[in-house]
Protein backbone atom coordinates (compact mmCIF):
# COMPACT_ATOMS: atom_id res chain seq x y z
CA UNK A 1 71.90 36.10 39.33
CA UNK A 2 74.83 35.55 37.19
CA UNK A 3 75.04 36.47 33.30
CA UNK A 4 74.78 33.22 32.08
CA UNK A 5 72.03 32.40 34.57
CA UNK A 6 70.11 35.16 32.72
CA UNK A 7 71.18 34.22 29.17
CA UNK A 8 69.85 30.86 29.98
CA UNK A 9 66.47 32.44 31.66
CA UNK A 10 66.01 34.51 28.27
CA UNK A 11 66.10 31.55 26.07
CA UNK A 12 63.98 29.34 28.08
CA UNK A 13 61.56 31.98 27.69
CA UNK A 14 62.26 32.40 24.11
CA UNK A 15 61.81 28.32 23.38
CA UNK A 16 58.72 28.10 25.26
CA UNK A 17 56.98 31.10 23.58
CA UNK A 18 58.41 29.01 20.25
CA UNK A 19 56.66 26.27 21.30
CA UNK A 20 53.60 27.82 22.81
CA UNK A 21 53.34 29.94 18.99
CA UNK A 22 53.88 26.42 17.46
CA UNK A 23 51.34 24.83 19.39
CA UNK A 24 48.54 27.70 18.61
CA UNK A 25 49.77 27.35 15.05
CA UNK A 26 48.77 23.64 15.17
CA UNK A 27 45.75 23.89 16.69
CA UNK A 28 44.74 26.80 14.35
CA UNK A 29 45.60 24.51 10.91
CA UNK A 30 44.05 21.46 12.34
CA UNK A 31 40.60 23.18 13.24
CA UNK A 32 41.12 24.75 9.56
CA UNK A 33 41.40 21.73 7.88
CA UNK A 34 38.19 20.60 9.75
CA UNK A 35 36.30 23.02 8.76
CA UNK A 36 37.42 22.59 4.67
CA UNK A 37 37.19 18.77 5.23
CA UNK A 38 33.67 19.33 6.99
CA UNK A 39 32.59 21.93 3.81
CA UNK A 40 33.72 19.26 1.55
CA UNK A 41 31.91 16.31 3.42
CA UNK A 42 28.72 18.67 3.47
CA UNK A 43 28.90 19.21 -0.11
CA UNK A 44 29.21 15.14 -0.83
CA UNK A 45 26.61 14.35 1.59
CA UNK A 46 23.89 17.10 -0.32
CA UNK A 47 25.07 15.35 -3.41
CA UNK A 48 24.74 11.77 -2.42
CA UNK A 49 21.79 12.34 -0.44
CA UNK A 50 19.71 14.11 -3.08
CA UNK A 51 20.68 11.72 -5.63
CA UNK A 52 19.22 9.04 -3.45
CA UNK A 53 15.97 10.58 -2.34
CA UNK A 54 14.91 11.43 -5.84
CA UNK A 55 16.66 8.80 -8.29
CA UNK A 56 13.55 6.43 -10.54
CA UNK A 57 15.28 2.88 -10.89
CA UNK A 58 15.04 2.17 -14.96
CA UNK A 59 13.13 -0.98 -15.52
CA UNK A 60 13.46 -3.80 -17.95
CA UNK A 61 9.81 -5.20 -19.53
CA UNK A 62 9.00 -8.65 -20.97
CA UNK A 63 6.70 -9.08 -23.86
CA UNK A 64 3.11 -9.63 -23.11
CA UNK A 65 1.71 -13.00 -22.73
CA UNK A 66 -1.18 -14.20 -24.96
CA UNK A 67 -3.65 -17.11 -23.53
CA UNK A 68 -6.30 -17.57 -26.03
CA UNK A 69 -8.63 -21.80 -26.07
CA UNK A 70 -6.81 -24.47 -27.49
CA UNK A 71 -3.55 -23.64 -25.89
CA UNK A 72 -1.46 -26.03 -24.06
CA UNK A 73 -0.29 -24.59 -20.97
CA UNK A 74 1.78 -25.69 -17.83
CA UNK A 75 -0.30 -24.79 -14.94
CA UNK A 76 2.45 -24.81 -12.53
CA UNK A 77 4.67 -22.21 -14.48
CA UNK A 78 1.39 -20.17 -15.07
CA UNK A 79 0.70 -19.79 -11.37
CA UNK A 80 3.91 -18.92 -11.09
CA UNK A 81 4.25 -16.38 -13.72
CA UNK A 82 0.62 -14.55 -12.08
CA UNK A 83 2.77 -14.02 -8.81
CA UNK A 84 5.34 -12.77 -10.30
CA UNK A 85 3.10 -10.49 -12.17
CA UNK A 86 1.71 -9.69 -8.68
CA UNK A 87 -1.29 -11.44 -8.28
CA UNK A 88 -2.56 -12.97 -5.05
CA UNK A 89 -4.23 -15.66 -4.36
CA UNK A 90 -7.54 -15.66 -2.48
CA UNK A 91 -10.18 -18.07 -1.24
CA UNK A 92 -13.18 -16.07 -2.84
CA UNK A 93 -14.72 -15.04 -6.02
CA UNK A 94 -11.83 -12.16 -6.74
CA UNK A 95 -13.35 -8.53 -5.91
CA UNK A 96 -10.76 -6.46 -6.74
CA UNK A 97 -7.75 -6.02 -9.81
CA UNK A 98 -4.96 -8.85 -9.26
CA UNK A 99 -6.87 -11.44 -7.32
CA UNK A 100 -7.14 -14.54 -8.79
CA UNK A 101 -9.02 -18.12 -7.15
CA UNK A 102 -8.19 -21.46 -8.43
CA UNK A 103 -10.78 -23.83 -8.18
CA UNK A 104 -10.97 -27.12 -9.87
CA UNK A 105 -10.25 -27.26 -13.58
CA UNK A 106 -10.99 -23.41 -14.03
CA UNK A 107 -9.47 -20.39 -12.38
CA UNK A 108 -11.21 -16.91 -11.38
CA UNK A 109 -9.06 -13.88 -12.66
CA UNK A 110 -9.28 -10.08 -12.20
CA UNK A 111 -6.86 -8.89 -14.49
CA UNK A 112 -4.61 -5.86 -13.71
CA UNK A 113 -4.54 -2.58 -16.13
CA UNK A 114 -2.80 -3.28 -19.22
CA UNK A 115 -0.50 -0.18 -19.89
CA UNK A 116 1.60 -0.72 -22.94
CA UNK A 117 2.50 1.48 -26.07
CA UNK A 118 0.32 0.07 -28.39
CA UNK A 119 -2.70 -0.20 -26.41
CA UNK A 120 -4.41 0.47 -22.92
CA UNK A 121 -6.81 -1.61 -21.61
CA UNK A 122 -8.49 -1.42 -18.30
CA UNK A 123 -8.43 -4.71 -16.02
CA UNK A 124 -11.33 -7.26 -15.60
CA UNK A 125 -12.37 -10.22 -14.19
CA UNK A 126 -12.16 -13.58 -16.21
CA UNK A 127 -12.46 -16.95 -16.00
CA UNK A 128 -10.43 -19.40 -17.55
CA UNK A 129 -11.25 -23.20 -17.88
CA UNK A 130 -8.88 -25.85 -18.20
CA UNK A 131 -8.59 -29.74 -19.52
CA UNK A 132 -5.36 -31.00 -18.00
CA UNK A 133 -3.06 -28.41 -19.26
CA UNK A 134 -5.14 -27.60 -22.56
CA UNK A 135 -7.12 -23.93 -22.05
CA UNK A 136 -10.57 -25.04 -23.06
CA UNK A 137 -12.56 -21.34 -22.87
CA UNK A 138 -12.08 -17.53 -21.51
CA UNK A 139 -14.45 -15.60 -21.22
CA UNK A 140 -15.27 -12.00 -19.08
CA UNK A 141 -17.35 -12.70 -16.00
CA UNK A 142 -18.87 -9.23 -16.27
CA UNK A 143 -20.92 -9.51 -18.95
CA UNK A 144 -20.37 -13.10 -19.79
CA UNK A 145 -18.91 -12.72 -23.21
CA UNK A 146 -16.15 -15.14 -24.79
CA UNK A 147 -12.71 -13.73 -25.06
CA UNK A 148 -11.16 -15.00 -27.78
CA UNK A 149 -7.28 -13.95 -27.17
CA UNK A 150 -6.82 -13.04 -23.79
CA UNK A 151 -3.38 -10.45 -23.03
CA UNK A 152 -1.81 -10.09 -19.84
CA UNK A 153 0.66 -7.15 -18.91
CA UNK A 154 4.25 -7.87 -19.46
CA UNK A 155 6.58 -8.76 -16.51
CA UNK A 156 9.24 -7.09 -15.16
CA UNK A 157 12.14 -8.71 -15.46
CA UNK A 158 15.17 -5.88 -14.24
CA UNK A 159 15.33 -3.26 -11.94
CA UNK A 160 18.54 -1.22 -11.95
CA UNK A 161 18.04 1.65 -9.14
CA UNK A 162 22.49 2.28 -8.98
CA UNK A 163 24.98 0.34 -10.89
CA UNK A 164 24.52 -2.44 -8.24
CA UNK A 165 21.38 -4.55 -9.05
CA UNK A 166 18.73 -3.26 -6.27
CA UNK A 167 14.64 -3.11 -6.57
CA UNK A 168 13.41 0.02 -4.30
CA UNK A 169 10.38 1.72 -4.45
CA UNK A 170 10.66 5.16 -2.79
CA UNK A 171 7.81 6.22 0.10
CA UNK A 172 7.59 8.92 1.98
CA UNK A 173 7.62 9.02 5.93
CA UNK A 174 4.17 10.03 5.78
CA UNK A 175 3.14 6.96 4.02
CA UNK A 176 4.98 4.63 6.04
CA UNK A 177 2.37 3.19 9.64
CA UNK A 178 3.47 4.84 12.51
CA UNK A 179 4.02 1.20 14.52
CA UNK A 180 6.65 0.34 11.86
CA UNK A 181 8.70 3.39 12.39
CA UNK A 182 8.49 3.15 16.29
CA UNK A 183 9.41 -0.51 15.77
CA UNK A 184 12.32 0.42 13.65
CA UNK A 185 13.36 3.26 16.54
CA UNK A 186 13.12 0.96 19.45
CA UNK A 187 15.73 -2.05 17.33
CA UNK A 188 18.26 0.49 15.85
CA UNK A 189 18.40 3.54 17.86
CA UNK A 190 15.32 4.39 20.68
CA UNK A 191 17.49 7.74 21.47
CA UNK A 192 17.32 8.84 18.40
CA UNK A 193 15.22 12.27 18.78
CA UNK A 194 17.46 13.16 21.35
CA UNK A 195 20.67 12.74 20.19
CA UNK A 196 23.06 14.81 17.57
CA UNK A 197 24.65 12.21 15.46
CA UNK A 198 26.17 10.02 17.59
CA UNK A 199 24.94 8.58 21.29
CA UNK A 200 27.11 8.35 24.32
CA UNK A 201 24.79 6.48 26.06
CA UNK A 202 24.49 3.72 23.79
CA UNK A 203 28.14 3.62 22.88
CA UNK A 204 28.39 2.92 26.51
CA UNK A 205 25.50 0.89 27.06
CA UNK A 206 27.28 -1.39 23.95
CA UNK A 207 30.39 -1.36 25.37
CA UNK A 208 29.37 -3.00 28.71
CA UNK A 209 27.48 -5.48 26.74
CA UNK A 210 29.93 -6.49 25.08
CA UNK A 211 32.62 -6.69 27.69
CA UNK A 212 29.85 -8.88 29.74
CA UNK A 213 29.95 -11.45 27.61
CA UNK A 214 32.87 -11.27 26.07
CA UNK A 215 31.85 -10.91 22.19
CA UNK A 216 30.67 -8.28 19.67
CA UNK A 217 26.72 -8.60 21.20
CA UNK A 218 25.95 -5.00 20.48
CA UNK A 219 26.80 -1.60 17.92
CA UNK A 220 26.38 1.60 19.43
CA UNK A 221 25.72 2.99 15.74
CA UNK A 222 23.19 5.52 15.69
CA UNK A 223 20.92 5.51 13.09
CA UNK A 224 22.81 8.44 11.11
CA UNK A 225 25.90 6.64 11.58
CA UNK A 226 24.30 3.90 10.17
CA UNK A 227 24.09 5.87 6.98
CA UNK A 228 27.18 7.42 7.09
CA UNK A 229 28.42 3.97 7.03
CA UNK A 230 26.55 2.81 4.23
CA UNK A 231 26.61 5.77 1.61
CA UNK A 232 30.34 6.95 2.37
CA UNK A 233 32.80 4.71 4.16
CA UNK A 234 33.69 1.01 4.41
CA UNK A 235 32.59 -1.76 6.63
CA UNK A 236 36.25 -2.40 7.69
CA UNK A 237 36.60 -1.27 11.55
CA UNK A 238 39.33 0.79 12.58
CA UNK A 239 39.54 3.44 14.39
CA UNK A 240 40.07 6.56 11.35
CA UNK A 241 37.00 5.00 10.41
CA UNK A 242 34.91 5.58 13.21
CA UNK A 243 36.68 9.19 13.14
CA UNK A 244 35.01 9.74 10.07
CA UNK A 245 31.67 8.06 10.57
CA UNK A 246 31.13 10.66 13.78
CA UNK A 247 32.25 13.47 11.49
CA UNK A 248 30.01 12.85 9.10
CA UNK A 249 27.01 11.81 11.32
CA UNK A 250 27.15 15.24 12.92
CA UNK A 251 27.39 16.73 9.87
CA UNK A 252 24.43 15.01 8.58
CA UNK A 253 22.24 16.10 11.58
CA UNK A 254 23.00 19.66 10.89
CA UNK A 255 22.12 19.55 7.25
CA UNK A 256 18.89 17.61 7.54
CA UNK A 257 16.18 17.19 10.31
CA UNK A 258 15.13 13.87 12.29
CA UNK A 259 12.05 13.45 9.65
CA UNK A 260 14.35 13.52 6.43
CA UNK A 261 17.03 11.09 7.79
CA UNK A 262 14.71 9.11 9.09
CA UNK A 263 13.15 8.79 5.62
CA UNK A 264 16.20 8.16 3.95
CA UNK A 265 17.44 5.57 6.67
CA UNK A 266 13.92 4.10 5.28
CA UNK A 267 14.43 3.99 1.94
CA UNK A 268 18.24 2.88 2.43
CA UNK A 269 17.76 0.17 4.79
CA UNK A 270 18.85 -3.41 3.40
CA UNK A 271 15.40 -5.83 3.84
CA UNK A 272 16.59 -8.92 1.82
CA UNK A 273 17.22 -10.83 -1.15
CA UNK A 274 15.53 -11.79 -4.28
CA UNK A 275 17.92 -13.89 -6.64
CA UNK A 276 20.48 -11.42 -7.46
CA UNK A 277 18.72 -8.63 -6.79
CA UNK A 278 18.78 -6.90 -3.51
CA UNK A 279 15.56 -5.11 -1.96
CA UNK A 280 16.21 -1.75 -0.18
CA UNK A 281 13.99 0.22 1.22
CA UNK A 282 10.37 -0.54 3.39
CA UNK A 283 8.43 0.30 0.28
CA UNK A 284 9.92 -2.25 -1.87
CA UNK A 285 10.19 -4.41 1.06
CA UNK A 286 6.57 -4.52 1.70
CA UNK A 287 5.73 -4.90 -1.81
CA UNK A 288 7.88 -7.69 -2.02
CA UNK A 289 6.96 -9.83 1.33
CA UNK A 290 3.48 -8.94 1.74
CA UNK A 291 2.09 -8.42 -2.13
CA UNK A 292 0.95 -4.57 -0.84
CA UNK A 293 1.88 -1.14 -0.16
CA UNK A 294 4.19 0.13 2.97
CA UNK A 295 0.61 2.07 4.22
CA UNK A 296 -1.60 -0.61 4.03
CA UNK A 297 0.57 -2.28 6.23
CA UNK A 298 -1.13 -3.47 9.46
CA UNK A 299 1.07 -4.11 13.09
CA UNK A 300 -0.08 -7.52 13.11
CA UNK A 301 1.41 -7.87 9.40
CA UNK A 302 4.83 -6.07 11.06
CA UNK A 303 5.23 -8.58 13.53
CA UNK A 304 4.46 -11.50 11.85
CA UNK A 305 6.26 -11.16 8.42
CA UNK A 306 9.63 -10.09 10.36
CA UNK A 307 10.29 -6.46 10.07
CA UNK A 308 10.32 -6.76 14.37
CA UNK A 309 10.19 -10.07 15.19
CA UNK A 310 12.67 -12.37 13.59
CA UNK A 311 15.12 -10.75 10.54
CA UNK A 312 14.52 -6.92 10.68
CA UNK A 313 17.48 -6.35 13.13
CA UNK A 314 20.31 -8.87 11.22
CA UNK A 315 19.59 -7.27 8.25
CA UNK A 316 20.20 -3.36 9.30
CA UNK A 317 23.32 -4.01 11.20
C-alpha cells in the first residue's frame, strides 16, 4: 500500500470517528433536552392540573324576590324565573324542597332554603292563588297560616370558573354512576386501561377508517390526549403538534393514575351551551339537563337526555 494510500486510510478513519463522536454528541443533547423539556412539561401539567381539580368558580347573586297579595305578576316570567331558580315541575302535590304544581288559578310550592346574610330560613311548602295575573293569597300549607310577604332565594346570575365564562360543578369519580363512565369509555377511548398515553391500535384503527371513506370519520385521540389538547396546545393540526400532544400524554400517565385522569377528563369535558356561558364538566352537565345531581343519575336518564345517544360524542371531539 502506497503512502498516500495510507494517508488517505488514516483520515477516513479520522472523519468517520468525527462524525460517529458528532453523531453520539447529537443524540446525547437531544435526549437532554427531552428530559429538561419533559421536567418542565411535568411541572406545568402539576400546576395546571391542580389548579383545575380544586379551583371554586366565584358566583354572581341577584337580589331576592318578594311576592306578597295584591301584587300584579306575569305568570309566564314567574314560571320562568322558578326554573331558573331550579325548581321542577311535577304532576303531584310537591313532597320534597323545589317542586312546585300548577294547577288552575293557584300553584303548589315547596320552597328551597333561603341562605342569605341577613337571614336563614328553612324551605316550605306554599300555596299561592292567583286572579289573572293579580296574587290574591299565600299562605304555608303546613300549618295553614297566611304569609303575608313571601321571599324567595336570589338567583344566580354569573358563574366565572377561569377568565372564560364556564358554569362547572366539580364531582368526584366516585359520585359519578358507573354506566355513565363505561358509556363515556366505550365513545372516546374503550382501550383506555390498557394503554400509556397514546393507542396504536386506535391510531390505526382511525387511520383505515378514514382512508375507507375518504374523510376525517375518526380521531385516534386517547382520552389523555384529549386533555393534553385541551389544557396545553392548540386545535390547529400539524404535525409538531401531535409531537407534543404524545409527549405530554405520556407524561400525564406517569404523573397521575387511570382514576385521577379519568376524573379530570370528567370535569373538563365540554357538555354544551347555555347563552354565553359554557357548561363543563358531568356535574354541571347533569345539573343543567336533568334538574339533579351526576349520582342520582339513572342509565335510562343517560341514554335518553344524550350523554350516549345523540350529542355526547360531537361535543368531546
Amino acid at each position: 500500500m502506497g503512502k498516500k494510500a495510507k494517508i488517505k486510510k488514516r483520515h477516513a478513519k479520522k472523519s468517520g470517528w468525527k462524525l460517529f463522536r458528532l453523531a453520539v454528541t447529537g443524540v446525547i443533547v437531544f435526549a437532554v433536552g427531552l428530559v429538561l423539556y419533559c421536567w418542565s412539561l411535568s411541572a406545568q401539567i402539576e400546576k395546571r392540573f391542580s389548579g383545575r381539580r380544586w379551583s371554586i368558580p366565584s358566583k354572581v347573586f341577584s337580589d331576592i324576590t318578594v311576592l306578597y297579595p295584591g301584587q300584579t305578576i306575569n305568570r309566564e316570567l314567574f314560571l320562568a324565573k322558578l326554573y331558573r331558580l331550579g325548581y321542577r315541575k311535577v304532576s303531584h302535590k310537591p313532597k320534597q324542597k323545589g317542586e312546585f304544581c300548577a294547577s288552575g288559578a293557584d300553584m303548589d310550592l315547596f320552597l328551597h332554603d333561603l341562605k342569605v346574610p341577613s337571614q336563614t330560613r328553612e324551605g316550605f311548602p306554599v300555596k299561592i292563588a292567583f286572579s289573572e295575573n293579580i296574587i290574591t293569597g299565600i299562605a304555608r300549607q303546613d300549618t295553614g297560616e297566611p304569609v303575608p310577604v313571601l321571599e324567595l332565594e336570589p338567583e344566580e346570575i354569573m358563574s366565572f370558573f377561569t377568565p372564560e365564562r364556564e358554569k362547572r360543578q366539580l364531582v368526584s369519580l366516585k359520585h359519578v354512576p358507573r354506566h355513565l363512565i363505561d358509556a363515556i369509555i366505550a365513545i372516546e377511548d374503550n382501550r383506555f386501561y390498557h394503554h400509556h398515553g397514546f393507542d396504536p391500535l386506535g391510531i390505526l384503527r382511525a387511520l383505515l377508517a378514514n382512508l375507507r371513506h375518504l374523510a376525517l370519520r375518526q380521531g385516534g385521540s386517547t382520552i389523555t390526549q384529549q386533555l393534553a389538547k385541551n389544557y396545553f396546545l392548540t386545535p390547529e393540526r400539524t404535525l409538531s403538534r401531535k409531537l407534543k400532544e404524545l409527549i405530554i400524554s405520556i407524561n400525564i400517565e406517569i404523573r397521575y393514575t387511570k382514576d385521577e385522569i379519568l376524573e379530570i377528563y370528567l370535569n373538563e369535558i365540554y357538555l354544551g351551551q347555555k347563552g354565553s356561558v359554557s357548561i363543563n364538566g358531568v356535574g354541571e352537565a347533569s345539573n343543567f339537563y336533568f334538574g339533579k345531581p351526576c349520582g342520582l343519575m339513572d342509565q335510562t336518564t343517560c341514554a335518553v337526555g344524550g350523554f350516549v345517544t345523540i350529542d355526547f360524542k360531537d361535543f368531546t371531539q
